[in-house]
N, C-alpha and C. Protein backbone atom coordinates (compact mmCIF):
# COMPACT_ATOMS: atom_id res chain seq x y z
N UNK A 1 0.85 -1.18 0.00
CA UNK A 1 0.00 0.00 0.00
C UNK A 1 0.89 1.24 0.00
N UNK A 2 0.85 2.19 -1.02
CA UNK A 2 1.38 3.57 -1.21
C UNK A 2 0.82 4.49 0.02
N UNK A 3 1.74 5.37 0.21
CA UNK A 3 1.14 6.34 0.76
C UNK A 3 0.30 7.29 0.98
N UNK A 4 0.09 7.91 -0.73
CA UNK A 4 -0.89 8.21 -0.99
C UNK A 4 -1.80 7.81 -0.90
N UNK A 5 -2.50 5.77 -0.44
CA UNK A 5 -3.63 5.77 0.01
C UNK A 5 -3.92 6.14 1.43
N UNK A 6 -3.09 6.71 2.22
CA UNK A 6 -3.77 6.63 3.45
C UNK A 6 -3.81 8.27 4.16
N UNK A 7 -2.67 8.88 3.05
CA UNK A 7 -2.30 10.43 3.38
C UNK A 7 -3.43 11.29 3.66
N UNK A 8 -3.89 12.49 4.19
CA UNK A 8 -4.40 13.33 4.05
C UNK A 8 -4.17 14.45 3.32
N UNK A 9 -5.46 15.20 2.87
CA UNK A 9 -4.94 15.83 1.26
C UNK A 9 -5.22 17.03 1.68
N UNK A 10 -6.14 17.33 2.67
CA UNK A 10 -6.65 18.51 2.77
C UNK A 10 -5.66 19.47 4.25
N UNK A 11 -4.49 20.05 3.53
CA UNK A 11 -3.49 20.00 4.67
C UNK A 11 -3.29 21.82 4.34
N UNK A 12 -3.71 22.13 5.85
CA UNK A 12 -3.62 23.29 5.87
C UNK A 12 -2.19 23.96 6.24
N UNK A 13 -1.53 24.81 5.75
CA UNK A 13 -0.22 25.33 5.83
C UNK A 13 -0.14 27.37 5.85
N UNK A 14 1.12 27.27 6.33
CA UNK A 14 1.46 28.64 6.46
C UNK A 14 2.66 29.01 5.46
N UNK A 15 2.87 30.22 5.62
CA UNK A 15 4.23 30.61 4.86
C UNK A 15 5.30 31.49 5.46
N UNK A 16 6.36 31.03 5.14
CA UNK A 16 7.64 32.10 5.89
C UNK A 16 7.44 33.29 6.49
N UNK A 17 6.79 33.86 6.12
CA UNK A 17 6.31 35.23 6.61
C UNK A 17 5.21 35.52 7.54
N UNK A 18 3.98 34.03 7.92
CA UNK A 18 2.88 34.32 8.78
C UNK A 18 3.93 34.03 10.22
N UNK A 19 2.68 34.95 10.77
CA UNK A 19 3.71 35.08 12.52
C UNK A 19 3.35 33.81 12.90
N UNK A 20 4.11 33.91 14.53
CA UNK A 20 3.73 32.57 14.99
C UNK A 20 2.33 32.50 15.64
N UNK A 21 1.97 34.05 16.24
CA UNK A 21 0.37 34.09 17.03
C UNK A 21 -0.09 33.44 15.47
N UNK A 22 -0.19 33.92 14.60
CA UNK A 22 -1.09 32.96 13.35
C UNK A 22 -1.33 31.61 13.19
N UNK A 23 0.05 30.70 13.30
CA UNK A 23 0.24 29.75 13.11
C UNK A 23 -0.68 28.95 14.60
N UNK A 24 0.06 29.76 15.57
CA UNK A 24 -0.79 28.97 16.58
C UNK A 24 -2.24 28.96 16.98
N UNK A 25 -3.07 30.17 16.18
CA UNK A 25 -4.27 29.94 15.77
C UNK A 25 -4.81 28.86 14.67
N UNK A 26 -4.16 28.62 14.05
CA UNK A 26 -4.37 27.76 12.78
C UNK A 26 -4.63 26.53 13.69
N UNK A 27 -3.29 26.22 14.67
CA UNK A 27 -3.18 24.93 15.33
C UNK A 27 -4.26 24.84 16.28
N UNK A 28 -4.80 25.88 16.82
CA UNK A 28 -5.60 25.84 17.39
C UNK A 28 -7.02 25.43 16.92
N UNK A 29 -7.32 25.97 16.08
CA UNK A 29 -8.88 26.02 15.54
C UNK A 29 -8.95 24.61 14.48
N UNK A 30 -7.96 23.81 14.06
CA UNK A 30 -7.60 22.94 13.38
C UNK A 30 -7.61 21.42 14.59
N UNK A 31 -6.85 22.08 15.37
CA UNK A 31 -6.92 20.84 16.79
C UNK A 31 -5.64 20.04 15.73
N UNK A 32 -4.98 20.66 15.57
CA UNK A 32 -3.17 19.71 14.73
C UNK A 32 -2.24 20.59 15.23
N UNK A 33 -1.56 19.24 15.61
CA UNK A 33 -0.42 19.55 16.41
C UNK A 33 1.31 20.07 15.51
N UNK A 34 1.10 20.00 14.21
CA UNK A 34 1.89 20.27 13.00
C UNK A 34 1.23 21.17 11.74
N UNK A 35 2.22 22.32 10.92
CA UNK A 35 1.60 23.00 10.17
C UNK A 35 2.42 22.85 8.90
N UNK A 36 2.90 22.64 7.53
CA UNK A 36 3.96 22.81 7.16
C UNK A 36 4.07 24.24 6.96
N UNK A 37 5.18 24.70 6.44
CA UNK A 37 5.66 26.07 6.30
C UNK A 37 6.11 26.02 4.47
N UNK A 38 5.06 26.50 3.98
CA UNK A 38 5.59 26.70 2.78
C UNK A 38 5.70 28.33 2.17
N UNK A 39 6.59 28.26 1.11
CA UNK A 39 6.90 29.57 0.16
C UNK A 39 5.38 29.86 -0.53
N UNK A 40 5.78 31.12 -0.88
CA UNK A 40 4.08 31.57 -1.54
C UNK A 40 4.29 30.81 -2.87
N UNK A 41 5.07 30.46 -3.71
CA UNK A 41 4.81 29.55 -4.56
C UNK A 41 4.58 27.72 -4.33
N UNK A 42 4.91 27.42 -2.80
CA UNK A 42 3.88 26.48 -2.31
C UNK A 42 4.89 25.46 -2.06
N UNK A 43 6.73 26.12 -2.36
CA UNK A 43 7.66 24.86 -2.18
C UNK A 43 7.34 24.63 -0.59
N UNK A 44 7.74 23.75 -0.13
CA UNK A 44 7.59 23.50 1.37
C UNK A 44 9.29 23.48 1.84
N UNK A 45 9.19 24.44 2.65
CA UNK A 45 10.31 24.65 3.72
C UNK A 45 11.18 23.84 5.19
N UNK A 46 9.45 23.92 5.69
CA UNK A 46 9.72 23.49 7.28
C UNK A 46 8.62 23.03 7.50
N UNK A 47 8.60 22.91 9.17
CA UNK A 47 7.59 22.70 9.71
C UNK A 47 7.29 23.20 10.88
N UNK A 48 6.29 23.55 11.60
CA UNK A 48 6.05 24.50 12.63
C UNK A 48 4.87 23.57 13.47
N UNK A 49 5.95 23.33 14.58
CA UNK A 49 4.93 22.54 15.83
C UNK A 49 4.49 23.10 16.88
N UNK A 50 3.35 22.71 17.24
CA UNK A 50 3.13 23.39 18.92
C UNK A 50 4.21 23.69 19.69
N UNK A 51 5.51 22.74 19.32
CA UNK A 51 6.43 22.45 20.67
C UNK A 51 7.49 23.83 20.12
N UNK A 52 7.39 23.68 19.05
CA UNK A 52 8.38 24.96 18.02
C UNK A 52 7.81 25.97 18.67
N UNK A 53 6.37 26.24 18.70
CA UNK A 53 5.73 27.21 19.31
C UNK A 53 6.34 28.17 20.61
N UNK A 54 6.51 26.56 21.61
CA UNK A 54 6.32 26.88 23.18
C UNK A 54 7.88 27.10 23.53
N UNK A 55 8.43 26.32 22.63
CA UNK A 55 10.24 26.77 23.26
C UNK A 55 10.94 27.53 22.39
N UNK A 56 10.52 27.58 21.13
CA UNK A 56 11.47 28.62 20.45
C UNK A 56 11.09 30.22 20.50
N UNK A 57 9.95 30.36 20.68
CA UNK A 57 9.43 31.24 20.80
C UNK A 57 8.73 31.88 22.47
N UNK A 58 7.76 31.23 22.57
CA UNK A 58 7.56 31.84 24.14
C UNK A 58 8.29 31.69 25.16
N UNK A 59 9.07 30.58 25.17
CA UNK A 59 10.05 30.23 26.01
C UNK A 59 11.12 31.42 25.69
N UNK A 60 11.41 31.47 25.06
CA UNK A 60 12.74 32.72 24.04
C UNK A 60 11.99 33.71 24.23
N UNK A 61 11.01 33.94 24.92
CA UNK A 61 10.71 35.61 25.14
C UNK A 61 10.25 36.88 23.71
N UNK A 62 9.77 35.52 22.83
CA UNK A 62 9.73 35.95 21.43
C UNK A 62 8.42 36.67 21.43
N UNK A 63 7.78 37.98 21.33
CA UNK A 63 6.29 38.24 21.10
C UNK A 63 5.67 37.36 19.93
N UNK A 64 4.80 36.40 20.09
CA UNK A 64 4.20 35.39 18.79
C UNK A 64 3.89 36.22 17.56
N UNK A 65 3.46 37.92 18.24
CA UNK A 65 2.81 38.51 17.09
C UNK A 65 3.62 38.99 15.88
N UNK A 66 4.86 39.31 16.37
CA UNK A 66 5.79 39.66 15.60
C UNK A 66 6.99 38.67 15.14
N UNK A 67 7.08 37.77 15.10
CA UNK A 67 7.89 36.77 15.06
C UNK A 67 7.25 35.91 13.63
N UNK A 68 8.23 35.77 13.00
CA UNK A 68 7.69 35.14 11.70
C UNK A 68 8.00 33.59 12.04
N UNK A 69 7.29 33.03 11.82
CA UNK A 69 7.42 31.59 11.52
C UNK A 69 8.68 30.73 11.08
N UNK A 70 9.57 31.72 10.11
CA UNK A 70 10.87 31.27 9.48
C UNK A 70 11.85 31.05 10.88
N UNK A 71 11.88 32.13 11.87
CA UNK A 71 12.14 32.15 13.28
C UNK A 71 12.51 31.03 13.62
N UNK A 72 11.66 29.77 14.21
CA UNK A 72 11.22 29.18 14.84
C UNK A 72 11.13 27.62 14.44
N UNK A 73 10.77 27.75 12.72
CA UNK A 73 10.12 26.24 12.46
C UNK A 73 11.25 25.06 12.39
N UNK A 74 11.00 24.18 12.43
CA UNK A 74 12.07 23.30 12.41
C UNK A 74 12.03 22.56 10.85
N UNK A 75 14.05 22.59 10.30
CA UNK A 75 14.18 22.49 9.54
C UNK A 75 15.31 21.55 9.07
N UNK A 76 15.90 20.93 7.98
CA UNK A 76 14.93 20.69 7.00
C UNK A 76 13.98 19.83 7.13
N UNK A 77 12.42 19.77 6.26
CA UNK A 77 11.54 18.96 6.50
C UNK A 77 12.04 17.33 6.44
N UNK A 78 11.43 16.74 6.89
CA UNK A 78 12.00 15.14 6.59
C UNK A 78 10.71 14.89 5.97
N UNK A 79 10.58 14.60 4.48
CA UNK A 79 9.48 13.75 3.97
C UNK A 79 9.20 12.62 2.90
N UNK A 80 8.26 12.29 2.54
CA UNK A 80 8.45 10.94 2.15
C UNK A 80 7.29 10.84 0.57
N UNK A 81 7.68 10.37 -0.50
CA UNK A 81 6.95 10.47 -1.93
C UNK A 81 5.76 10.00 -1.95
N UNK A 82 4.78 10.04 -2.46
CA UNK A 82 3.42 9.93 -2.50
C UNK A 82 3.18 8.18 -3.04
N UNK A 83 4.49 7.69 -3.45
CA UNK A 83 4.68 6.88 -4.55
C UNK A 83 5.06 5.73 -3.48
N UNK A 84 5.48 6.13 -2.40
CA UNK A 84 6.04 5.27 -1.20
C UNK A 84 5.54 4.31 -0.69
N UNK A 85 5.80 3.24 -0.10
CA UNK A 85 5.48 2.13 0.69
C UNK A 85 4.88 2.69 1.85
N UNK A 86 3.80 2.71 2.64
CA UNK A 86 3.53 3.05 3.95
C UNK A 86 4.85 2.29 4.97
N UNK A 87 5.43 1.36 4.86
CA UNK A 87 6.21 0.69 5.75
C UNK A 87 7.41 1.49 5.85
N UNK A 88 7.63 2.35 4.48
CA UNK A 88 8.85 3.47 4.47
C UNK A 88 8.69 4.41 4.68
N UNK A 89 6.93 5.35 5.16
CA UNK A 89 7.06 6.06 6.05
C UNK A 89 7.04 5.69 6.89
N UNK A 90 7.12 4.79 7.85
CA UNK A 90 6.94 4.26 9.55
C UNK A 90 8.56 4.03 9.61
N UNK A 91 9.18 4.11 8.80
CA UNK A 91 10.25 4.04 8.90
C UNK A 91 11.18 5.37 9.06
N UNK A 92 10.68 5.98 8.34
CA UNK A 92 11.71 7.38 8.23
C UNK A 92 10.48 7.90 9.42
N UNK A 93 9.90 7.88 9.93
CA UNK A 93 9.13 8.41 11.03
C UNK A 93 9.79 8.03 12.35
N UNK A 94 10.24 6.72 12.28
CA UNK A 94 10.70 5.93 13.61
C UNK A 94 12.64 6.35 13.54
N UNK A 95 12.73 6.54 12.40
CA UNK A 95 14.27 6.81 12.06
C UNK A 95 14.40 8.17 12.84
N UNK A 96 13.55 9.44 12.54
CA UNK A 96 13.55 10.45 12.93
C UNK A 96 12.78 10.80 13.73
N UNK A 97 11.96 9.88 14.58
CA UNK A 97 11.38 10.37 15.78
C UNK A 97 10.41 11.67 15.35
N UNK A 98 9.52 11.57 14.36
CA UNK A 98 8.83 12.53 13.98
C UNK A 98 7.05 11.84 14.13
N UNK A 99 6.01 12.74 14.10
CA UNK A 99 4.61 11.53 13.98
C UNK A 99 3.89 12.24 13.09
N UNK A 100 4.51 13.30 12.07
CA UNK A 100 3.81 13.63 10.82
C UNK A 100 4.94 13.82 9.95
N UNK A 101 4.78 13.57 8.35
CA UNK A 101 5.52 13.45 7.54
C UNK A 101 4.59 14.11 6.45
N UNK A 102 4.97 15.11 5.47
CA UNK A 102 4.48 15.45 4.32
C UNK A 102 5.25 14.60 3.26
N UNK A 103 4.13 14.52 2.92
CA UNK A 103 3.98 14.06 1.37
C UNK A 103 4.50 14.68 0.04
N UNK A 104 5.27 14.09 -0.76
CA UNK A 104 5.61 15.14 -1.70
C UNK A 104 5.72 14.45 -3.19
N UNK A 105 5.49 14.94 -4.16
CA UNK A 105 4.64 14.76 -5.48
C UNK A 105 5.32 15.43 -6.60
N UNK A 106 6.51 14.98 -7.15
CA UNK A 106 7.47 16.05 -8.41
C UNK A 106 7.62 17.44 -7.38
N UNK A 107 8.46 17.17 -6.44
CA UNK A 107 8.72 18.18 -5.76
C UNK A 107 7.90 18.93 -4.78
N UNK A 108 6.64 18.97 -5.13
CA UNK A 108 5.15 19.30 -4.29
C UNK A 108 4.80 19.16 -3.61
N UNK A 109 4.20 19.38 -2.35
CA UNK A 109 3.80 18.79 -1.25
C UNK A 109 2.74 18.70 -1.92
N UNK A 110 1.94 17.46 -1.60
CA UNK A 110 0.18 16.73 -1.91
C UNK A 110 -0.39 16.39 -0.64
N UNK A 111 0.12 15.75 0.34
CA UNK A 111 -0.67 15.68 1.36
C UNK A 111 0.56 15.85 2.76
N UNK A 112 -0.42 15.06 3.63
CA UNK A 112 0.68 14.42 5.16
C UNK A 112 0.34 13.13 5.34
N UNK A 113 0.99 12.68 6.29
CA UNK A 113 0.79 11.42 6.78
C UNK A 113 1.13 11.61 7.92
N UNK A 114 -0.02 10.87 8.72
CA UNK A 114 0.74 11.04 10.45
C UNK A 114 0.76 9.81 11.44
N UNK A 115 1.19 9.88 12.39
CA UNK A 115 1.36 8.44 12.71
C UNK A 115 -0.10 7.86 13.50
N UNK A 116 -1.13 8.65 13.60
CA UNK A 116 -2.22 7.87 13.51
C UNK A 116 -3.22 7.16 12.12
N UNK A 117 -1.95 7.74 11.32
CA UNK A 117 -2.65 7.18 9.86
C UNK A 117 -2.20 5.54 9.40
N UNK A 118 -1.03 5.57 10.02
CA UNK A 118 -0.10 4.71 10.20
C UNK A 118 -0.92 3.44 10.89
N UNK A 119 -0.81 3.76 12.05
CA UNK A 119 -1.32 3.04 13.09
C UNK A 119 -2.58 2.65 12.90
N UNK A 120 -3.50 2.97 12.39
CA UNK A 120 -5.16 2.76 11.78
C UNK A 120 -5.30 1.81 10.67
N UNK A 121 -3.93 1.24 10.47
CA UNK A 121 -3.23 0.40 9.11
C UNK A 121 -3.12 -0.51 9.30
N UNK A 122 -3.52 -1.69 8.86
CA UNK A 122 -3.44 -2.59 8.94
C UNK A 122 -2.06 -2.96 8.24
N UNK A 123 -1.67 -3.12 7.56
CA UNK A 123 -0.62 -3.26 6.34
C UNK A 123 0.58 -2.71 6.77
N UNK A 124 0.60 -2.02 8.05
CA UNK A 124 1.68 -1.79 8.62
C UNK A 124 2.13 -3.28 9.32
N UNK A 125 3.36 -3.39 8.74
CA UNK A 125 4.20 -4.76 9.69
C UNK A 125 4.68 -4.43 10.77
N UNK A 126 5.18 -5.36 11.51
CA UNK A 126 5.68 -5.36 12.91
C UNK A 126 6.66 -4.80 13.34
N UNK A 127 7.79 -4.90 12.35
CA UNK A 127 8.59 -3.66 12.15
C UNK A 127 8.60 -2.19 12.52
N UNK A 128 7.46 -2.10 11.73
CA UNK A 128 6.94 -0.42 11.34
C UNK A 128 6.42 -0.58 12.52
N UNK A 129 5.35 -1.12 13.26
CA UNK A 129 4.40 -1.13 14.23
C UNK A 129 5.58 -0.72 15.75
N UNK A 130 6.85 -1.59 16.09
CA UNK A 130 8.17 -0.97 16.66
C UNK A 130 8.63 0.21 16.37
N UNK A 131 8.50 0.57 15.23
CA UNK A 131 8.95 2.13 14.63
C UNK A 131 8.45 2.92 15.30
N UNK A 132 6.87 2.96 15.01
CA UNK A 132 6.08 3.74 15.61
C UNK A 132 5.66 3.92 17.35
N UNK A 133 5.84 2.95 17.55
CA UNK A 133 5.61 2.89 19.30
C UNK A 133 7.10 3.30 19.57
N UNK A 134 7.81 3.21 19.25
CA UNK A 134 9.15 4.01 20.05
C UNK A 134 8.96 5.79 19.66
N UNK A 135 8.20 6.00 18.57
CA UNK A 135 8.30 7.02 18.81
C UNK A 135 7.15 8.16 19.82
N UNK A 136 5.98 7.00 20.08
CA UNK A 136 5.23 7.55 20.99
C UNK A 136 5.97 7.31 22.18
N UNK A 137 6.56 6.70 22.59
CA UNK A 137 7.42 6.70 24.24
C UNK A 137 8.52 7.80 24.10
N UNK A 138 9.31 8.06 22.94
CA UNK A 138 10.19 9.25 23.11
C UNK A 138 9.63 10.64 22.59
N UNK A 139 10.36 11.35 23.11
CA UNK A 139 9.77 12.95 22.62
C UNK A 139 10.26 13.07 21.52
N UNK A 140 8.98 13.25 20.48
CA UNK A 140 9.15 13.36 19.01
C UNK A 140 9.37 14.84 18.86
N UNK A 141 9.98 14.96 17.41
CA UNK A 141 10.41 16.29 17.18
C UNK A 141 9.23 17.47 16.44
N UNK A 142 8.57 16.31 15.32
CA UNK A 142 7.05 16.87 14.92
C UNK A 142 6.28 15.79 14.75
């Protein structure tokens, strides 16, 4: 099973330039704990987490309102082709201690994948299924 069957498509994102009070409204009213950070022509950059939120910024004494997103997000993205094995994202997920991964399509971001998409999978092996539970016991990065 590809990735693209299990990804989500409808993935809301920010850009280098929205602040972080923005972003953390997005996360808020969305209830997602990850945003990607893309260019206004839609390349994808980074990524911007709650946790990016709370220590790079409020912790750092950063005002959210004025603080751009580029600030803060964590970089480079780690992601995985639309064309992919689900077992090779649970892999580069468990490799990098991450529990969302964008999707990417001739360079494009197309969707995410996150590790409850994963986990809702049957077709994930036992392997991957280790991948993923180590990364819910350690502190993931996004």
């Amino acid at each position: 099973m590809n990735v693209s069957d299990i990804m989500s498509t409808n993935v809301i994102h920010v850009t280098l330039e929205d602040s972080v009070e923005n972003a953390a409204r997005l996360l808020s009213q969305h209830n997602i704990g990850a945003l990607p950070v893309c260019t206004s022509e839609g390349s994808l950059r980074g990524i911007v987490t709650d946790r990016d939120i709370t220590l790079r910024c409020v912790a750092a004494d950063f005002p959210p309102a004025s603080t751009q997103v580029r600030g803060i997000m964590s970089k480079p993205p780690v992601t995985v082709e639309a064309r992919a094995d689900i077992r090779e994202a649970a892999k580069l997920m468990g490799d990098h201690q991450i529990r969302r991964l964008p999707v990417m399509d001739r360079g494009r971001m197309v969707g995410i994948v996150s590790l409850g998409d994963l986990a809702k999978n049957a077709a994930v092996d036992m392997e991957a299924a280790k991948a993923l539970g180590d990364i819910s016991e350690n502190n993931s990065i996004y």
